[in-house]
N, C-alpha and C. Protein backbone atom coordinates (compact mmCIF):
# COMPACT_ATOMS: atom_id res chain seq x y z
N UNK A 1 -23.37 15.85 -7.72
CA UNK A 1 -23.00 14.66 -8.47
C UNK A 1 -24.28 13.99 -8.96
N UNK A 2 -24.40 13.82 -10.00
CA UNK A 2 -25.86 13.25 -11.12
C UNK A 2 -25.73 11.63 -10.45
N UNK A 3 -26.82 11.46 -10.38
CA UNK A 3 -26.95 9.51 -9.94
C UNK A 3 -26.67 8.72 -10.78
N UNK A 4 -25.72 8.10 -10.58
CA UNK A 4 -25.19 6.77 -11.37
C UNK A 4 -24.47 5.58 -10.37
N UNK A 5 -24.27 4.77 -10.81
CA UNK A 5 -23.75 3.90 -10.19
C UNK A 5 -22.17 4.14 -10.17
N UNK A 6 -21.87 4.47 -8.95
CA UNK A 6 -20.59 4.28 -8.61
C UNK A 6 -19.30 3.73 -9.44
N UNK A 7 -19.67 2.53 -9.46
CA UNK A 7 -18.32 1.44 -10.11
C UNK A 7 -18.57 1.83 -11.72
N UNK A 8 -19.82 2.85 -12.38
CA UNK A 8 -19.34 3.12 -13.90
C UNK A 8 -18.16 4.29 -14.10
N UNK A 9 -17.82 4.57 -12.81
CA UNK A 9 -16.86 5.77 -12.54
C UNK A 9 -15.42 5.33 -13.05
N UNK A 10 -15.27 3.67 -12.25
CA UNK A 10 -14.22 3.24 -12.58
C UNK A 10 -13.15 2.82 -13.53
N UNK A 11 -11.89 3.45 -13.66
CA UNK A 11 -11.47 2.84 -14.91
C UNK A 11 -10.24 1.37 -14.56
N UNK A 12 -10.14 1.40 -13.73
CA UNK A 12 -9.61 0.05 -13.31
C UNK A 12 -9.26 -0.65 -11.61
N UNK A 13 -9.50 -1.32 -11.58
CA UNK A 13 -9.21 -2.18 -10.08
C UNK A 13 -8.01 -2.21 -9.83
N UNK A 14 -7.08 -1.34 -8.67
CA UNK A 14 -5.93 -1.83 -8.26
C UNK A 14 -5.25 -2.77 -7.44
N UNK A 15 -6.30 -2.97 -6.48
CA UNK A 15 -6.07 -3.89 -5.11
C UNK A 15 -7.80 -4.73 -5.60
N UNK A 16 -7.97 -5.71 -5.11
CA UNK A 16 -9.42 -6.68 -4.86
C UNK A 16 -9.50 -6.33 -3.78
N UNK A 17 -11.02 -6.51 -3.49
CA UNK A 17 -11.69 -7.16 -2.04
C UNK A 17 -10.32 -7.95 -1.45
N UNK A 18 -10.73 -9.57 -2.17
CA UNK A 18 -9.78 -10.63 -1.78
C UNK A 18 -8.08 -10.07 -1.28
N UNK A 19 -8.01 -9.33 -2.62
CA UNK A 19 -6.33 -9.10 -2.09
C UNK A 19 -6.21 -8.20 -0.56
N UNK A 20 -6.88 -7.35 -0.64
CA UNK A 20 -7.14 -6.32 0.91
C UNK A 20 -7.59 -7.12 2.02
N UNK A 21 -7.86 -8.35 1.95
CA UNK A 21 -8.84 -8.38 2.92
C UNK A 21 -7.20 -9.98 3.54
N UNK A 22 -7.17 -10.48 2.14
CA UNK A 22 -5.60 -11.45 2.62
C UNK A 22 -4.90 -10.47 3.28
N UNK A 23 -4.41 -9.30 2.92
CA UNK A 23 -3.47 -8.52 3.36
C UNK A 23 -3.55 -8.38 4.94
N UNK A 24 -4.31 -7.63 4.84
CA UNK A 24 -5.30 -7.21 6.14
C UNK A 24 -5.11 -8.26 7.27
N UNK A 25 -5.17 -9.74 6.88
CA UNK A 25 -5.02 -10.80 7.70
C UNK A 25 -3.34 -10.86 8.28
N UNK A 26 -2.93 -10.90 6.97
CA UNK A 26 -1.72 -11.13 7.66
C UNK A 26 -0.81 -9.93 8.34
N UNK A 27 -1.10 -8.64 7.93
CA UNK A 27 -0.90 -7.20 8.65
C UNK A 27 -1.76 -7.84 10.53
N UNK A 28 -2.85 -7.65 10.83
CA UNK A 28 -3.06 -7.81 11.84
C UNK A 28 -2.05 -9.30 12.61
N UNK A 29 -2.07 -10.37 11.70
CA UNK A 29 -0.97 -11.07 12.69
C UNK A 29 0.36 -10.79 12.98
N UNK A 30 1.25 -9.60 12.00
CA UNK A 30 2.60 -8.95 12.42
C UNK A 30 1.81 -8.49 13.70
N UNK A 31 1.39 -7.83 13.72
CA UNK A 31 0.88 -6.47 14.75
C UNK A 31 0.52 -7.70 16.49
N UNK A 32 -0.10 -8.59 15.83
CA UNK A 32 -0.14 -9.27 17.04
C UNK A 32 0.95 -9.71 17.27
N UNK A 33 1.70 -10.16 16.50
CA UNK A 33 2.72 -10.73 17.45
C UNK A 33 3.72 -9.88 18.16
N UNK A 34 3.66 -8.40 17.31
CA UNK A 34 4.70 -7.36 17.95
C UNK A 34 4.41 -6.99 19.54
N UNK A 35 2.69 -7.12 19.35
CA UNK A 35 2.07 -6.23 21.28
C UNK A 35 1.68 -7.55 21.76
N UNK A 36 1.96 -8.52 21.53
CA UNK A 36 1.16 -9.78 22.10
C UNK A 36 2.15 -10.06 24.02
N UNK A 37 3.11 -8.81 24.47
CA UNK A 37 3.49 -8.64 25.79
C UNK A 37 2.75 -7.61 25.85
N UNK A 38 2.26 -6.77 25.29
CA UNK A 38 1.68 -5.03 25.71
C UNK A 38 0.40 -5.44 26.74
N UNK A 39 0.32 -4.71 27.65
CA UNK A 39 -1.59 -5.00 28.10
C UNK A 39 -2.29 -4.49 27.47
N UNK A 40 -2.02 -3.27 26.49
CA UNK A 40 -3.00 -2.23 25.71
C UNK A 40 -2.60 -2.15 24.66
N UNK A 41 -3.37 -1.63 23.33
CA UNK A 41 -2.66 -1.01 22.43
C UNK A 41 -3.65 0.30 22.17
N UNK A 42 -3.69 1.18 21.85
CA UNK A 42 -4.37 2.26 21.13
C UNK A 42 -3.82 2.64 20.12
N UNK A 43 -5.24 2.33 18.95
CA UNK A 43 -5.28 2.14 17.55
C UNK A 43 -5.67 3.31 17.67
N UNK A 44 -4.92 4.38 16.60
CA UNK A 44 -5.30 5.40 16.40
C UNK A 44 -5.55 5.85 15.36
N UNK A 45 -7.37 5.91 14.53
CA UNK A 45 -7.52 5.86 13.15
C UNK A 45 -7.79 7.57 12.77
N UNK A 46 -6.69 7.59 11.38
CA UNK A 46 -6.33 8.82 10.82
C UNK A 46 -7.91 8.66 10.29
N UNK A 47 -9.09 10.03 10.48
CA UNK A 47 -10.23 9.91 9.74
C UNK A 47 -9.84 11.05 8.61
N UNK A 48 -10.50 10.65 7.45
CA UNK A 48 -11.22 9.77 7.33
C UNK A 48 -11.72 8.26 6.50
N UNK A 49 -10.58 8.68 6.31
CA UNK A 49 -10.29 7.35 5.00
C UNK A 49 -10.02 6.57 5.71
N UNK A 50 -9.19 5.92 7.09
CA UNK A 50 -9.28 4.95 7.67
C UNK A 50 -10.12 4.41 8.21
N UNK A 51 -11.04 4.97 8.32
CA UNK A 51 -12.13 3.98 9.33
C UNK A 51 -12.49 2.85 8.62
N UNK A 52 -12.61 2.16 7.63
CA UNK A 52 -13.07 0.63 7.24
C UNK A 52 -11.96 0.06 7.05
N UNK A 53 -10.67 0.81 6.59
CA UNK A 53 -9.35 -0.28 7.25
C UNK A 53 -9.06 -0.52 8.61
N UNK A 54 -9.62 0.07 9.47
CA UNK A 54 -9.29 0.19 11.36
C UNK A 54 -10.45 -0.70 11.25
N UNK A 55 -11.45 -0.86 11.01
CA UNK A 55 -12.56 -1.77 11.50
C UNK A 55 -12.28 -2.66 11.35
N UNK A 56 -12.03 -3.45 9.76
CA UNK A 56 -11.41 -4.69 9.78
C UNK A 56 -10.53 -5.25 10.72
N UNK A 57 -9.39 -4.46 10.61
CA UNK A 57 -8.18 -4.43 11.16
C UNK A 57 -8.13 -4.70 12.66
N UNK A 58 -9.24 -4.26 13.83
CA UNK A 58 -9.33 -4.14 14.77
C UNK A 58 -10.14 -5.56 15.01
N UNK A 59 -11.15 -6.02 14.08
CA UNK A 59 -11.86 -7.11 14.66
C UNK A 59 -11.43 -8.91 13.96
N UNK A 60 -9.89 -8.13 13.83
CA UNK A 60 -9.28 -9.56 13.36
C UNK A 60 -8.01 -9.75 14.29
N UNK A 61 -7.57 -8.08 15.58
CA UNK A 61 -6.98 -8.58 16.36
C UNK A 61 -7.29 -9.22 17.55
N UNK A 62 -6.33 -9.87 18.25
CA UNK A 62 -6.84 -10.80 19.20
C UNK A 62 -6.26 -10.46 20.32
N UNK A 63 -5.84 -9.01 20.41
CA UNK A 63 -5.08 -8.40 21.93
C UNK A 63 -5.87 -7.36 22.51
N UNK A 64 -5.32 -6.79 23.66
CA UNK A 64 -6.39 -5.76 24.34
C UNK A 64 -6.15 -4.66 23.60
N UNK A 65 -7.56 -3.82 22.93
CA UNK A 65 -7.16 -2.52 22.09
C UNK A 65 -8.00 -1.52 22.33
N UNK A 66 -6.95 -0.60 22.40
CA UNK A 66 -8.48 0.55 22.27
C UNK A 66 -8.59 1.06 21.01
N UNK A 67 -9.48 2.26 20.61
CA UNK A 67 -9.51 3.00 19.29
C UNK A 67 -9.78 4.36 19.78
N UNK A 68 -9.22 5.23 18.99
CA UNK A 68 -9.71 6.54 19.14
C UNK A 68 -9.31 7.20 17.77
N UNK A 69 -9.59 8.64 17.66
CA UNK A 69 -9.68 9.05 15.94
C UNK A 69 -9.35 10.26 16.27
N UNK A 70 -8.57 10.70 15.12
CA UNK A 70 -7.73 11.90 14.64
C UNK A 70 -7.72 12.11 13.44
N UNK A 71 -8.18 13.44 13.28
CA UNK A 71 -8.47 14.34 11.88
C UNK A 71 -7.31 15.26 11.76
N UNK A 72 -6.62 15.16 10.38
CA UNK A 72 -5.39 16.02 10.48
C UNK A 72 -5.82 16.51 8.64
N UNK A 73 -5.37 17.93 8.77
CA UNK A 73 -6.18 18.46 7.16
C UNK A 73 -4.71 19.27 7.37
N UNK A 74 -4.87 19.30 5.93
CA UNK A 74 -3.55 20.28 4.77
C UNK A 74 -4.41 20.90 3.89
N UNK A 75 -4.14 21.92 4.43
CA UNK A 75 -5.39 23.23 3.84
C UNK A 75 -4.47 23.54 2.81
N UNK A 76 -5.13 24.27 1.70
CA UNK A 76 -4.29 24.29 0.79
C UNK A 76 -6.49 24.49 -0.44
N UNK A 77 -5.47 25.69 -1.38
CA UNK A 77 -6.64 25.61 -3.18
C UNK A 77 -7.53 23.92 -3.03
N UNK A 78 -8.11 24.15 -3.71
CA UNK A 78 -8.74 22.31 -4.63
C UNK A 78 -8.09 21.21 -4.15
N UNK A 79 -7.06 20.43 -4.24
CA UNK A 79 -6.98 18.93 -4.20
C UNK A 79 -5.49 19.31 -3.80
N UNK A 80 -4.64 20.31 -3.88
CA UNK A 80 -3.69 20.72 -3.87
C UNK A 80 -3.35 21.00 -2.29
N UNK A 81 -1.92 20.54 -1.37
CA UNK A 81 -1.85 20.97 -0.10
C UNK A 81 -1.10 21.84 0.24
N UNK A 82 -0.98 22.92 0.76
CA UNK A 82 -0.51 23.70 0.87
C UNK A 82 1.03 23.61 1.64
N UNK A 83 1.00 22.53 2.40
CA UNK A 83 2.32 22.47 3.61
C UNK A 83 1.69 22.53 4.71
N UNK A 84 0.82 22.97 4.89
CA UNK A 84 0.37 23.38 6.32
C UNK A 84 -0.61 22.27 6.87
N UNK A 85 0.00 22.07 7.71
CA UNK A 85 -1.11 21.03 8.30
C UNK A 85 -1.79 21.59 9.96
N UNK A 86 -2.79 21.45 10.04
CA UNK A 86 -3.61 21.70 11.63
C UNK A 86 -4.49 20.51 11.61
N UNK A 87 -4.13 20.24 12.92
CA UNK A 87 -5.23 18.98 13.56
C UNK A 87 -6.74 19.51 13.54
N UNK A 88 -8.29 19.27 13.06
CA UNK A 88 -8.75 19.09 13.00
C UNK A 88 -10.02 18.65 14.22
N UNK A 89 -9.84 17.34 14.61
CA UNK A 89 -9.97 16.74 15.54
C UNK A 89 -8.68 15.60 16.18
N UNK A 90 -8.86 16.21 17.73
CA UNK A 90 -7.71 15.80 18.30
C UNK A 90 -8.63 14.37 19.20
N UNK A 91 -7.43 13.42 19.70
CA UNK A 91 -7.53 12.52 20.69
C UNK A 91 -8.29 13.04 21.55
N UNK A 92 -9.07 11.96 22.08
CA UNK A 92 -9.91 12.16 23.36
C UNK A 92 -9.36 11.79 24.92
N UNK A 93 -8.21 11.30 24.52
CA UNK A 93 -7.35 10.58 25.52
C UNK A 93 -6.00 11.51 25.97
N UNK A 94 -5.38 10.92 26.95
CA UNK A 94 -4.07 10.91 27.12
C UNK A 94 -3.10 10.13 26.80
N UNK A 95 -1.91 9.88 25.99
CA UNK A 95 -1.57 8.61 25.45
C UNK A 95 0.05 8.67 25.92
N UNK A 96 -0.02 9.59 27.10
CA UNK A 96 1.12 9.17 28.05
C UNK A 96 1.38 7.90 28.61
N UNK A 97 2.52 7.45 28.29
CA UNK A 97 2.85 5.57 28.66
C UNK A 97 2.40 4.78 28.11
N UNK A 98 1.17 5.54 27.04
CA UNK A 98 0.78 4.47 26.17
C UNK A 98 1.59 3.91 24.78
N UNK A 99 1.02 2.62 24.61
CA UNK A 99 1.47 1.76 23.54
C UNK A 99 0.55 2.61 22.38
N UNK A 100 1.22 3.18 20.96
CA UNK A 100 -0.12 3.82 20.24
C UNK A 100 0.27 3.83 18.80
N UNK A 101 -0.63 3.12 18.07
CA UNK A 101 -0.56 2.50 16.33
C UNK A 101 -1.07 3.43 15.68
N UNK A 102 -0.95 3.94 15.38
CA UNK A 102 -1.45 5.55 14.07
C UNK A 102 -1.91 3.97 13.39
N UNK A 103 -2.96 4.75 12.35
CA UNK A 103 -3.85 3.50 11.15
C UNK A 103 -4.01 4.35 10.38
N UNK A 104 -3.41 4.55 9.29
CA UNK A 104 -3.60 5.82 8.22
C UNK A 104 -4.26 4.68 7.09
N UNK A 105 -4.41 5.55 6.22
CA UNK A 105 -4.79 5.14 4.67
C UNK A 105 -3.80 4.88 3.71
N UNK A 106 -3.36 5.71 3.74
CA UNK A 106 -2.43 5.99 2.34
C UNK A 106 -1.27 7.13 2.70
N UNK A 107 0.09 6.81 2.44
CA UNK A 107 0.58 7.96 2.72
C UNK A 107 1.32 8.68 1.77
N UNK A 108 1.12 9.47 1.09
CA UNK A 108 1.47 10.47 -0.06
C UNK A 108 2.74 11.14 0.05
N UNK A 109 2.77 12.62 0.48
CA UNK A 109 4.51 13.28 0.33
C UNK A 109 4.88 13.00 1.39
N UNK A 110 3.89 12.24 2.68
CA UNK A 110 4.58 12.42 4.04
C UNK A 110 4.25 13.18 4.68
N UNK A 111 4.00 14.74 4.51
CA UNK A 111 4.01 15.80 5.37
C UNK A 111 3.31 15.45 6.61
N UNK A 112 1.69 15.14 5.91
CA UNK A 112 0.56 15.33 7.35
C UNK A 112 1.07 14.33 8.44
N UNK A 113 1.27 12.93 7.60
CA UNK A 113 1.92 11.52 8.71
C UNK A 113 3.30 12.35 9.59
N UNK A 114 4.32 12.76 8.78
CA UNK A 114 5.23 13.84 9.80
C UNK A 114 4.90 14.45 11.07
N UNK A 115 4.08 15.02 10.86
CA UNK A 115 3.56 16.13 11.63
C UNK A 115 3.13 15.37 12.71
N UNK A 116 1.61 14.27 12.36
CA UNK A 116 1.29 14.23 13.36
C UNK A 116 2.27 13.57 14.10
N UNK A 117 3.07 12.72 13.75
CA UNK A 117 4.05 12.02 14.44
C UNK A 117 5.00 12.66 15.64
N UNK A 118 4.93 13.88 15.17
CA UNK A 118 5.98 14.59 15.82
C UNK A 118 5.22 15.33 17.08
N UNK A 119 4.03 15.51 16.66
CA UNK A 119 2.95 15.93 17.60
C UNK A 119 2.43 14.57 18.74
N UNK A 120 2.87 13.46 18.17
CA UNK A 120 2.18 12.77 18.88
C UNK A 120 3.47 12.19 19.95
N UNK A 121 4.97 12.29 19.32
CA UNK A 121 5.91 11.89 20.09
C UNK A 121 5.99 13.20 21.54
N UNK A 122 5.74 14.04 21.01
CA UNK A 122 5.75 15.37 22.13
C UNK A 122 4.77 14.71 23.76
N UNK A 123 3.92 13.86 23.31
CA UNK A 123 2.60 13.80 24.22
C UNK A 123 3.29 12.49 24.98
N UNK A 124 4.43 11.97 24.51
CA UNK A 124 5.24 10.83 25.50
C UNK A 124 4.56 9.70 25.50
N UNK A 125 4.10 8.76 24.64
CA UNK A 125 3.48 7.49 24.70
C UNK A 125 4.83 6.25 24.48
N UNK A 126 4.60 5.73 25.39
CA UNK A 126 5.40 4.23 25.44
C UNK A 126 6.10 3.59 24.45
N UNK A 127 5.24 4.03 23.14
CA UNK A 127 5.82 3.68 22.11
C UNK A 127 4.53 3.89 20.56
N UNK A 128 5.70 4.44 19.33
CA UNK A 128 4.41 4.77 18.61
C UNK A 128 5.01 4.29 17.55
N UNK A 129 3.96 3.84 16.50
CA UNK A 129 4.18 2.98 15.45
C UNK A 129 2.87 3.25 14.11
N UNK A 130 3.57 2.83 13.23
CA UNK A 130 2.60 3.29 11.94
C UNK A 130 2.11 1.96 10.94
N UNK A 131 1.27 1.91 10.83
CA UNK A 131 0.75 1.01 10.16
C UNK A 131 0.00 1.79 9.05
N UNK A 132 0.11 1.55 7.72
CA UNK A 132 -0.29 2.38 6.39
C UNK A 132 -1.51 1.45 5.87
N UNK A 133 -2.34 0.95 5.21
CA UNK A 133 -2.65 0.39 4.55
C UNK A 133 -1.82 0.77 2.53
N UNK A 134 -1.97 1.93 2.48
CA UNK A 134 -1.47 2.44 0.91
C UNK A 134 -0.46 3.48 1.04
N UNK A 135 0.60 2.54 0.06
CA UNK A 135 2.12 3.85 0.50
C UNK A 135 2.49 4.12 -1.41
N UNK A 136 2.32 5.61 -1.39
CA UNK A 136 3.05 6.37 -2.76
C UNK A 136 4.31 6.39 -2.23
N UNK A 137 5.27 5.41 -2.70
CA UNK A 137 6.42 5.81 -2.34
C UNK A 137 7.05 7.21 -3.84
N UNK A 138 6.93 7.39 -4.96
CA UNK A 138 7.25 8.13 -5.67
C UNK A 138 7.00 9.45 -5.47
N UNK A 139 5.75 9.57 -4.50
CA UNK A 139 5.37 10.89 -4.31
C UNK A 139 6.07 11.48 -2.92
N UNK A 140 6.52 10.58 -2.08
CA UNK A 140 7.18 10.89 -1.14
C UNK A 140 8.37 12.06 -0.85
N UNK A 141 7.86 13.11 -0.23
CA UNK A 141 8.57 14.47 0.54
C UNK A 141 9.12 14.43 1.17
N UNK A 142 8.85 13.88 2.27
CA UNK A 142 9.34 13.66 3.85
C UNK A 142 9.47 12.38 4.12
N UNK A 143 10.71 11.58 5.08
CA UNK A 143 10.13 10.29 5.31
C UNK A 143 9.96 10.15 6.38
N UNK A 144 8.71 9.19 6.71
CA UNK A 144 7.90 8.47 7.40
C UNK A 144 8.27 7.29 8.07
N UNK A 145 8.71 6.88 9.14
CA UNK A 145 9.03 5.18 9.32
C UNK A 145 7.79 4.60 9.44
N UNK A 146 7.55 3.59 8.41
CA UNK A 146 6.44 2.77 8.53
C UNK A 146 6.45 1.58 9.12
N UNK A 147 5.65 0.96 10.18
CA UNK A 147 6.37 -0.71 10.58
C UNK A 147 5.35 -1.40 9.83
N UNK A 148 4.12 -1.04 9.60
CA UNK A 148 3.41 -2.21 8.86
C UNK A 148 2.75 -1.70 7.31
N UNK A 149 2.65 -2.39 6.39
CA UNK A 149 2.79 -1.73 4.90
C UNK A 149 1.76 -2.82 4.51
N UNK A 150 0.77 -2.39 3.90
CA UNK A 150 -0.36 -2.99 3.28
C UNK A 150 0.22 -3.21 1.31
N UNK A 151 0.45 -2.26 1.08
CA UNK A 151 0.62 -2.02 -0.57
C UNK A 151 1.59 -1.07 -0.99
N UNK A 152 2.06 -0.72 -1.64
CA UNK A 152 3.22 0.04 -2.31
C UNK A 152 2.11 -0.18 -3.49
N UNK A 153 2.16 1.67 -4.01
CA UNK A 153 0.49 1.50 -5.30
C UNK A 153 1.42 2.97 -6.07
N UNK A 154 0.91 2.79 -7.19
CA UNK A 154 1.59 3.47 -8.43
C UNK A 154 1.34 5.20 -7.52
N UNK A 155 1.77 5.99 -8.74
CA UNK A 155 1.48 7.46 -8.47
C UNK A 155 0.15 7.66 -9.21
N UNK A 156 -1.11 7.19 -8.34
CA UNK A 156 -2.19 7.46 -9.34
C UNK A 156 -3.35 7.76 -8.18
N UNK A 157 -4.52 8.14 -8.50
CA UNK A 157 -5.06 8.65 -8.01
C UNK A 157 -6.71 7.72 -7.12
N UNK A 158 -6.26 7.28 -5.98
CA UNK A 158 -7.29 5.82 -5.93
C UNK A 158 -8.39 6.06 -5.08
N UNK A 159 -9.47 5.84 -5.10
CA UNK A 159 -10.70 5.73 -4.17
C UNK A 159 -10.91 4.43 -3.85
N UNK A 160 -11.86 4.36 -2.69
CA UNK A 160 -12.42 2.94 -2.50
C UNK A 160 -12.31 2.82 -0.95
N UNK A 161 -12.50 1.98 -0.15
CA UNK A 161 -12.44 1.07 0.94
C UNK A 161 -11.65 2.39 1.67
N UNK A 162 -12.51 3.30 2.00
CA UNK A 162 -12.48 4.19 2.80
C UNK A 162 -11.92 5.81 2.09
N UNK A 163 -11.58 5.50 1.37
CA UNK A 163 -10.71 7.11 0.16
C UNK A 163 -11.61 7.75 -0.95
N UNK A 164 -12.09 8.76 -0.93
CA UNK A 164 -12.74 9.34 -1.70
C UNK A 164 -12.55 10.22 -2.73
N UNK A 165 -13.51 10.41 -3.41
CA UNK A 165 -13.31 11.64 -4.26
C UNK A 165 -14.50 12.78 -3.99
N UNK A 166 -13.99 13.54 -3.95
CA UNK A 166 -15.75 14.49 -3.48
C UNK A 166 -16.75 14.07 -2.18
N UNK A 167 -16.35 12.95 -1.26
CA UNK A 167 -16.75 12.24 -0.34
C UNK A 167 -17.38 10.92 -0.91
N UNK A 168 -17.58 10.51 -1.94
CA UNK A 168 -17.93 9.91 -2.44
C UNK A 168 -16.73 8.86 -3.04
N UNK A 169 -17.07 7.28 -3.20
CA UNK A 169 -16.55 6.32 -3.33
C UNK A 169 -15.60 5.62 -2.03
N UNK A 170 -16.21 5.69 -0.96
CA UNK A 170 -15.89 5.46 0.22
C UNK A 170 -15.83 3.99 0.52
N UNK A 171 -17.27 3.60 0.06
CA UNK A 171 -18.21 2.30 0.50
C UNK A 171 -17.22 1.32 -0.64
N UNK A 172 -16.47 1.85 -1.41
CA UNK A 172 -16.43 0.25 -2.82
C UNK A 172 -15.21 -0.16 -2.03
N UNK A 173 -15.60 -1.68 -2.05
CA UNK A 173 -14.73 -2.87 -1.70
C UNK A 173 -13.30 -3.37 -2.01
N UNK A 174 -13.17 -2.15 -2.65
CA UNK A 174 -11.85 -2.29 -3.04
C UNK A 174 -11.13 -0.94 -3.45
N UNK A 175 -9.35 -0.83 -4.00
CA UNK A 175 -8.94 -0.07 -4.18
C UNK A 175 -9.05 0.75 -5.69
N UNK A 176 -9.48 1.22 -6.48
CA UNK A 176 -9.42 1.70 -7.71
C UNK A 176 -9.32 2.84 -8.36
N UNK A 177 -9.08 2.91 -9.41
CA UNK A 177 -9.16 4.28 -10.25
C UNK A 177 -9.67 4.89 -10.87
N UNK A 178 -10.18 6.26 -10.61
CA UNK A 178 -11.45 6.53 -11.40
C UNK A 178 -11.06 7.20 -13.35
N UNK A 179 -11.83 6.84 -13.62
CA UNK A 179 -11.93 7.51 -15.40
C UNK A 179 -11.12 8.80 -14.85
N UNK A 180 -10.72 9.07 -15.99
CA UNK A 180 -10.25 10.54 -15.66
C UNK A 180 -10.72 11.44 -16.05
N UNK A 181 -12.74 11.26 -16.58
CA UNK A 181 -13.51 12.58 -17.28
C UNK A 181 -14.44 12.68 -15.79
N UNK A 182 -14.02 11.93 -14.67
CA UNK A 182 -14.49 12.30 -13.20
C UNK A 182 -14.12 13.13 -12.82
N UNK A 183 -12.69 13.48 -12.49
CA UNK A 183 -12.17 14.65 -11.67
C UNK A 183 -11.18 15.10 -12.42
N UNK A 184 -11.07 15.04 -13.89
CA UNK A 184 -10.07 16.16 -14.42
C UNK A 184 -10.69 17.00 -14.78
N UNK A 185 -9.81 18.33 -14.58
CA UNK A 185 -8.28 18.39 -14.62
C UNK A 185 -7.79 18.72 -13.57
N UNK A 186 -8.73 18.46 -12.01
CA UNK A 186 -8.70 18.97 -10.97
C UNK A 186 -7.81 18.52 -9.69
N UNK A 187 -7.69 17.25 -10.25
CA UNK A 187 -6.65 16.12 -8.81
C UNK A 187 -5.63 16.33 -9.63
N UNK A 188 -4.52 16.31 -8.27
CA UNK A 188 -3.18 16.34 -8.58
C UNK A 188 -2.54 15.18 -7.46
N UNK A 189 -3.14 14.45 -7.59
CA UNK A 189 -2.33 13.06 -7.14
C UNK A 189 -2.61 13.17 -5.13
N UNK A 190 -2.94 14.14 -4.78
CA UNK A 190 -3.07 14.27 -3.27
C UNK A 190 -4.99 13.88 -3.08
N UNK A 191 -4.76 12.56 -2.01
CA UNK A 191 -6.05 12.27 -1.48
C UNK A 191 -6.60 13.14 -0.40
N UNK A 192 -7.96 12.89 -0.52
CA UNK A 192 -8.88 13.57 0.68
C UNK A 192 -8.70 12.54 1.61
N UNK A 193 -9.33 13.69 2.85
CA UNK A 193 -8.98 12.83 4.28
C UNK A 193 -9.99 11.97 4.59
């Protein structure tokens, strides 16, 4: 990738700083008030696009939490997923009896969020719950029960505040869309992890 500044990539802002970061506030106070009886919660951030929504997210709650991280890939050609999903990197824990919040990014046809779900209900935790920051509902395959919902965002293709393209556009402060003489004719609407 030739050096340029990032944000000349962009062809429009979908979400703000401001709007993500209001959101964000009031997402962490549902969440508190849901575990505010739990003694624990374990936040469990989908990498890798979640980690700067789990960071926020974690240091604006006000209950006992842990964190731990899970890599789940859909192998599959270019940008395209195949169906198949394999865990990546697994939990470091046991999350038997535990209270446990999946923290995804964005959730697209469903599949990978499926899966792990079903993988993660097998392992017997107390109770498991999904919190999205970005939901394609149009692109949706499979459904997902979501309890906490950041955005409902077009069928388009977004980087930013943790979502990339090429690993790149991670760091920008917000949600957006890139030109489309960036990555066409190559994305087909499915994000990297």
């Amino acid at each position: 990738m030739p050096t340029r500044a990032l944000r000349e990539d962009i062809a429009e802002v979908l979400i703000s700083e401001e709007q993500l970061q209001n959101r964000i506030r009031e997402l962490a106070r549902d969440i508190q008030a849901d575990y505010v009886d739990v003694e624990n919660v374990l936040l469990l951030c989908v990498l890798k696009g979640a980690y700067i929504f789990l960071s926020d997210l974690s240091r604006l709650l006000d209950i006992p939490h842990e964190v731990d991280f899970m890599a789940v890939s859909s192998y599959g050609s270019g940008t395209t997923s195949s169906g198949a999903v394999r865990i990546v990197l697994d939990l470091k824990q046991d999350i038997t009896g535990q209270h446990v919040l999946i923290v995804e990014d964005i959730i697209d046809s469903g599949r990978t969020l499926a899966y792990m779900r079903r993988n993660l209900l097998a392992r017997s935790p107390a109770s498991l719950r999904i919190c999205t920051l970005l939901n394609k509902p149009e692109r949706r395959e499979v459904d997902v029960p979501v309890d906490y919902l950041g955005f409902d965002i077009p069928d388009k293709f977004v980087v930013g505040y943790g979502l990339d393209y090429a690993q790149h556009y991670r760091n920008l402060p917000f949600i957006a869309v890139l030109k489309p003489e960036v990555f066409a004719p190559e994305v087909s609407g499915d994000e990297g992890a």
